[in-house]
Protein backbone atom coordinates (compact mmCIF):
# COMPACT_ATOMS: atom_id res chain seq x y z
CA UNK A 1 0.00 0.00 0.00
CA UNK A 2 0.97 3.77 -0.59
CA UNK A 3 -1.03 5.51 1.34
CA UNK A 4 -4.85 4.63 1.00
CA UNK A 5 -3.63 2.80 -2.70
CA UNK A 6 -2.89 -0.63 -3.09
CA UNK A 7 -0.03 -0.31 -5.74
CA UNK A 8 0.19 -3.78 -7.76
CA UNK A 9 3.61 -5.12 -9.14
CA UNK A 10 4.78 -5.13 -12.61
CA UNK A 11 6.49 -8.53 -13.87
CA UNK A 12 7.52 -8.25 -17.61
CA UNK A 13 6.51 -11.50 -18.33
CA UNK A 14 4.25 -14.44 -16.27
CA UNK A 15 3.60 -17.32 -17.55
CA UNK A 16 0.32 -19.77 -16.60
CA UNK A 17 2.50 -21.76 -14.40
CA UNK A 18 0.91 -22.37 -10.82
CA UNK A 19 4.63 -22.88 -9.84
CA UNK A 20 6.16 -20.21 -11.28
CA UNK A 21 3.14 -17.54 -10.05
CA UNK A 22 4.02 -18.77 -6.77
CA UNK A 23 7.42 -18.39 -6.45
CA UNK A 24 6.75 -14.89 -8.05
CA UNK A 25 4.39 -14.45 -4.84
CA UNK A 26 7.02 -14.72 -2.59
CA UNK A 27 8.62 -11.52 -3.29
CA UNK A 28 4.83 -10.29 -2.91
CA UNK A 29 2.82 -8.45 0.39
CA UNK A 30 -0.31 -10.51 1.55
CA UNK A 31 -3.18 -8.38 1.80
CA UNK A 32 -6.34 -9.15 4.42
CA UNK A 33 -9.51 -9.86 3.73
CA UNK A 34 -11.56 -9.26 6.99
CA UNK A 35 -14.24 -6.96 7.17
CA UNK A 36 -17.19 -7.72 8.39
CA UNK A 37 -20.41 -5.58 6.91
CA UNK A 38 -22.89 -6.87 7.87
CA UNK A 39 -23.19 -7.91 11.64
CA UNK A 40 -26.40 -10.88 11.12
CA UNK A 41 -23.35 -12.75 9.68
CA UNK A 42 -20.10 -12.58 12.11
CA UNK A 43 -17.95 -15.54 11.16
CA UNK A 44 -14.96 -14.37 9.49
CA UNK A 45 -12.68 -17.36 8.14
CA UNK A 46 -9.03 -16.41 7.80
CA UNK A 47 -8.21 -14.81 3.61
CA UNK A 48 -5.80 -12.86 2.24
CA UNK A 49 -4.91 -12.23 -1.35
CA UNK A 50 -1.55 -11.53 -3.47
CA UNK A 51 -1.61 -9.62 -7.03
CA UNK A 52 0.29 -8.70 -9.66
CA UNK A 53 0.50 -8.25 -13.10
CA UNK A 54 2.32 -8.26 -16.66
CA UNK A 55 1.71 -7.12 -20.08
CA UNK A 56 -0.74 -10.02 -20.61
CA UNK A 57 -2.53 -10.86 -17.50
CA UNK A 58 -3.09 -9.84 -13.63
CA UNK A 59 -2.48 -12.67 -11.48
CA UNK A 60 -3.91 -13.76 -8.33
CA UNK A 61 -3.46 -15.73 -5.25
CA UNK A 62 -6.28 -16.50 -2.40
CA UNK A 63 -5.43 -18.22 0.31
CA UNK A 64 -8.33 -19.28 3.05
CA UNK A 65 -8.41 -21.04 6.34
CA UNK A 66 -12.25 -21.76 6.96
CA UNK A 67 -14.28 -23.95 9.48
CA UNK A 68 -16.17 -25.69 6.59
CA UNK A 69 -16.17 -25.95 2.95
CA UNK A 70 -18.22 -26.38 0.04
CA UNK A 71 -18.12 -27.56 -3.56
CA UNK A 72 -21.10 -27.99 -5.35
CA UNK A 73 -20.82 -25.92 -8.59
CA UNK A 74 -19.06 -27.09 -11.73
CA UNK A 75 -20.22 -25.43 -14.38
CA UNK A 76 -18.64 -22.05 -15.71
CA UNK A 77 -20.73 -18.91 -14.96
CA UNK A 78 -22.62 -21.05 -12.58
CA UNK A 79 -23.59 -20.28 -9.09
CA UNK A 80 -20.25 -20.11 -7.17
CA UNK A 81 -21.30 -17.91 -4.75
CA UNK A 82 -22.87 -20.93 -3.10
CA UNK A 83 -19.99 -22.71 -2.17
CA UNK A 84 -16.50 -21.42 -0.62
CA UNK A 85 -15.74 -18.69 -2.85
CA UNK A 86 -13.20 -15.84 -3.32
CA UNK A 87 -13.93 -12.64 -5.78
CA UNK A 88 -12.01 -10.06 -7.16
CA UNK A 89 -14.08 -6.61 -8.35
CA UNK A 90 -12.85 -4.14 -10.55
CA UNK A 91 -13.39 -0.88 -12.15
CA UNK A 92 -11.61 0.52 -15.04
CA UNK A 93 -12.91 3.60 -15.89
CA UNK A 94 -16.40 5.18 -14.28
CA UNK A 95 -18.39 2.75 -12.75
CA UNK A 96 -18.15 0.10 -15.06
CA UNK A 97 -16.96 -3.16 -13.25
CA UNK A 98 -16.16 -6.65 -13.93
CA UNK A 99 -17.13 -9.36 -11.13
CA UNK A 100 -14.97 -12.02 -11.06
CA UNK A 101 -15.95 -15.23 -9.17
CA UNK A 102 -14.62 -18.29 -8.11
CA UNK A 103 -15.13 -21.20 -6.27
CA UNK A 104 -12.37 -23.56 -4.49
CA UNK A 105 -12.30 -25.66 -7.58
CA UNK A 106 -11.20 -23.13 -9.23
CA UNK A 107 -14.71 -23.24 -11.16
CA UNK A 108 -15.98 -19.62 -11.94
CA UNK A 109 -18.60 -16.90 -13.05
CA UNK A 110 -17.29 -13.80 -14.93
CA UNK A 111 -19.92 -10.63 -15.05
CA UNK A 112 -19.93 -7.18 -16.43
CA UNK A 113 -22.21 -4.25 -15.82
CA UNK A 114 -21.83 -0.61 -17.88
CA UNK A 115 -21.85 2.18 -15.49
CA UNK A 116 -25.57 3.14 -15.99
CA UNK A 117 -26.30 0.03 -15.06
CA UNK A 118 -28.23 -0.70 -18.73
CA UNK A 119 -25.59 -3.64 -19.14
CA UNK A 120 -25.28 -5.97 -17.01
CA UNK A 121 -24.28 -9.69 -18.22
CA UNK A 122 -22.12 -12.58 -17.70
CA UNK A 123 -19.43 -13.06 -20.38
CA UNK A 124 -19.59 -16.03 -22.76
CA UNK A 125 -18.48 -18.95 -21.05
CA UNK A 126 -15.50 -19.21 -23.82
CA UNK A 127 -14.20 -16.13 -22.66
CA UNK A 128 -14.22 -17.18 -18.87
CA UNK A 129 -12.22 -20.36 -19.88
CA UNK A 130 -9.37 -18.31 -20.86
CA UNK A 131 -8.69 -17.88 -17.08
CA UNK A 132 -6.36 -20.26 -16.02
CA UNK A 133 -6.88 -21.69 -12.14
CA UNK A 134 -4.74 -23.84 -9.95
CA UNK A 135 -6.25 -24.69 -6.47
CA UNK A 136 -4.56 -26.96 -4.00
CA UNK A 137 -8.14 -28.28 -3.65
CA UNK A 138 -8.31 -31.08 -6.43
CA UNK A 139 -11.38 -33.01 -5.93
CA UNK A 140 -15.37 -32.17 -5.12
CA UNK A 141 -15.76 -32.48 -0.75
CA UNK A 142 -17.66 -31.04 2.19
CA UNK A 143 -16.20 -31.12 5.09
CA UNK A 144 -15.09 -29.23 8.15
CA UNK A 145 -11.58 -27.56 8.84
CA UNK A 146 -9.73 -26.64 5.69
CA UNK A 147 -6.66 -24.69 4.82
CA UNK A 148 -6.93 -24.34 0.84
CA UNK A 149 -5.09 -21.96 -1.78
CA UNK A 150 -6.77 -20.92 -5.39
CA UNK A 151 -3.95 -19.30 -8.06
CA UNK A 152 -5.42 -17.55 -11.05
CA UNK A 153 -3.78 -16.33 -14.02
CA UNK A 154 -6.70 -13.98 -15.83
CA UNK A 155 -5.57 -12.75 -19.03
CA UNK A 156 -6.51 -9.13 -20.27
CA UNK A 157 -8.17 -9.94 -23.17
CA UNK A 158 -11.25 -10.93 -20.32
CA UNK A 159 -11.86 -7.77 -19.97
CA UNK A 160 -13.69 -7.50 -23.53
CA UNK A 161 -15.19 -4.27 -22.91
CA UNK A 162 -11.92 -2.12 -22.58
CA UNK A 163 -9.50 -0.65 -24.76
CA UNK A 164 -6.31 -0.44 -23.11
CA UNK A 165 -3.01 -1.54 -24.52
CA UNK A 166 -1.33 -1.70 -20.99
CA UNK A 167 -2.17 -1.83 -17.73
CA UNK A 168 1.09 -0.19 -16.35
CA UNK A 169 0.25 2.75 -14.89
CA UNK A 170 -3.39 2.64 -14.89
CA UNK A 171 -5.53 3.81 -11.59
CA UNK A 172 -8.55 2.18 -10.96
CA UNK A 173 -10.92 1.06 -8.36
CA UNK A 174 -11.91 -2.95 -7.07
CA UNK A 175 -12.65 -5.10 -3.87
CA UNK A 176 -11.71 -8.37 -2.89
CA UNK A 177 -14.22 -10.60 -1.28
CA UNK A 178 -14.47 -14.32 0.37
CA UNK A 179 -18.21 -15.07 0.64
CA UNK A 180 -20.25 -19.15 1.00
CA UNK A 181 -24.02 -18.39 0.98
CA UNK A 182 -24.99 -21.93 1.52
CA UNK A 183 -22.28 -23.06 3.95
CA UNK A 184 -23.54 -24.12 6.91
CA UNK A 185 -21.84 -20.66 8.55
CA UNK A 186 -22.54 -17.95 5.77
CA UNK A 187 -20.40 -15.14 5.55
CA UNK A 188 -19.78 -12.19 3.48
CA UNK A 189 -15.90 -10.18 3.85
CA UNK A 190 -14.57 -8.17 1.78
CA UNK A 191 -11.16 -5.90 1.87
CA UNK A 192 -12.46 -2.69 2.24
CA UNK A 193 -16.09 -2.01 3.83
CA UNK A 194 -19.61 -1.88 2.60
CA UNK A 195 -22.62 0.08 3.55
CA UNK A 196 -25.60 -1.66 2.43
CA UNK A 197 -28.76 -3.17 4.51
CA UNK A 198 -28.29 -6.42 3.27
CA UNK A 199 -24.87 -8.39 1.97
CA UNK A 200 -24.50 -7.19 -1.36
CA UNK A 201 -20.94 -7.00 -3.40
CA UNK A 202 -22.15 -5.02 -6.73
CA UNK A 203 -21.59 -1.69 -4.82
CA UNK A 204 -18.61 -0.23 -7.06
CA UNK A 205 -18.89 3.48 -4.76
CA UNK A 206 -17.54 1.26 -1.69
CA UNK A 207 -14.30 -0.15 -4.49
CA UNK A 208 -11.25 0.84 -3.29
CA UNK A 209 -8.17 2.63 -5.34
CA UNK A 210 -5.73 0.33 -6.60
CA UNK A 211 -2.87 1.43 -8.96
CA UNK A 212 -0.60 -0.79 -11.39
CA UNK A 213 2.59 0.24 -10.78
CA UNK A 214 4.58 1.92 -13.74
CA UNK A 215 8.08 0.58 -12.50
């Protein structure tokens, strides 16, 4: 952090290596997330999250230490805000956002919604596939106790809707976000706070700033 701005790293290149991305995380701050909104729903698992990025993708790494854990979705843009799930927000220009889902499978659900609001849609599941996942969970369970990582490599070219050449350099807003809305202990943290009545992530005026460094 610089201040109130989380500055992201610049790598030149990063390949779509789950090894690689982690020894690259190393070097890397972890960042927390562990606020609690909303207080009908207290439990707060332990999360924290690592980014960077290169001239072809950001990458990401979650790591979680919850009581239980769920896997029930398998199916790309499907509901994986049911199970044990980690999400990374982000605004690019206005407030225009991409929601970007996943659960500990690695399975996830890509959105997008224009800054009026008149566009709001998941991406085509194609376009979702591009995003490369490596979680240290490898096989469907439910169970108690779990320490489990999820490392994502998500190429630019997601984000359809933009025109940049480069990230480097480029302020913009987001929120990070560990949620499980049918776990038997549902909960709902994000990095920065939210003030809503009810649990609700699609606020992009509660994003915080986040700047890819130019160095």
């Amino acid at each position: 952090m610089r201040g109130n701005v989380l500055v992201i790293p610049y790598y030149k290149d990063i390949k779509a290596d789950e090894k690689e991305i982690n020894m690259l995380f190393e070097r890397c701050p972890a960042n927390h997330i562990g606020q609690i909104s909303w207080k009908d729903y207290p439990y707060k698992p332990e999360v924290t999250f690592k980014i960077a990025y290169s001239d072809q993708a950001i990458v990401l790494k979650f790591e979680v230490n919850e009581r239980y854990i769920r896997i029930n979705t398998f199916q790309t843009n499907g509901p994986v805000w049911e199970d044990s799930c980690v999400e990374f927000f982000i605004s690019f220009q206005n407030s225009s956002y991409y929601n970007l889902e996943f659960n500990a499978l690695g399975i996830a659900l890509v959105g997008y919604s224009s800054s009026d609001r008149s566009l709001k849609k998941r991406l085509p599941d194609d376009i979702v596939e591009k995003i490369k996942s490596f979680s240290t969970i490898k096989s469907p369970i439910d169970k108690e106790g779990v320490n489990w990582c999820l490392t994502l490599y998500i190429p630019l070219e997601v984000f359809k809707f933009e025109t940049f050449q480069s990230l480097k350099g480029l302020s913009c807003k987001a929120n990070f976000y560990k949620c499980g809305d049918l776990l038997p202990q549902p909960h709902y943290l994000s990095w920065l706070p939210i003030s809503s009545p009810e649990p609700n992530f699609h606020l992009p005026e509660f994003f915080g700033k986040i700047k890819f460094d130019d160095k």
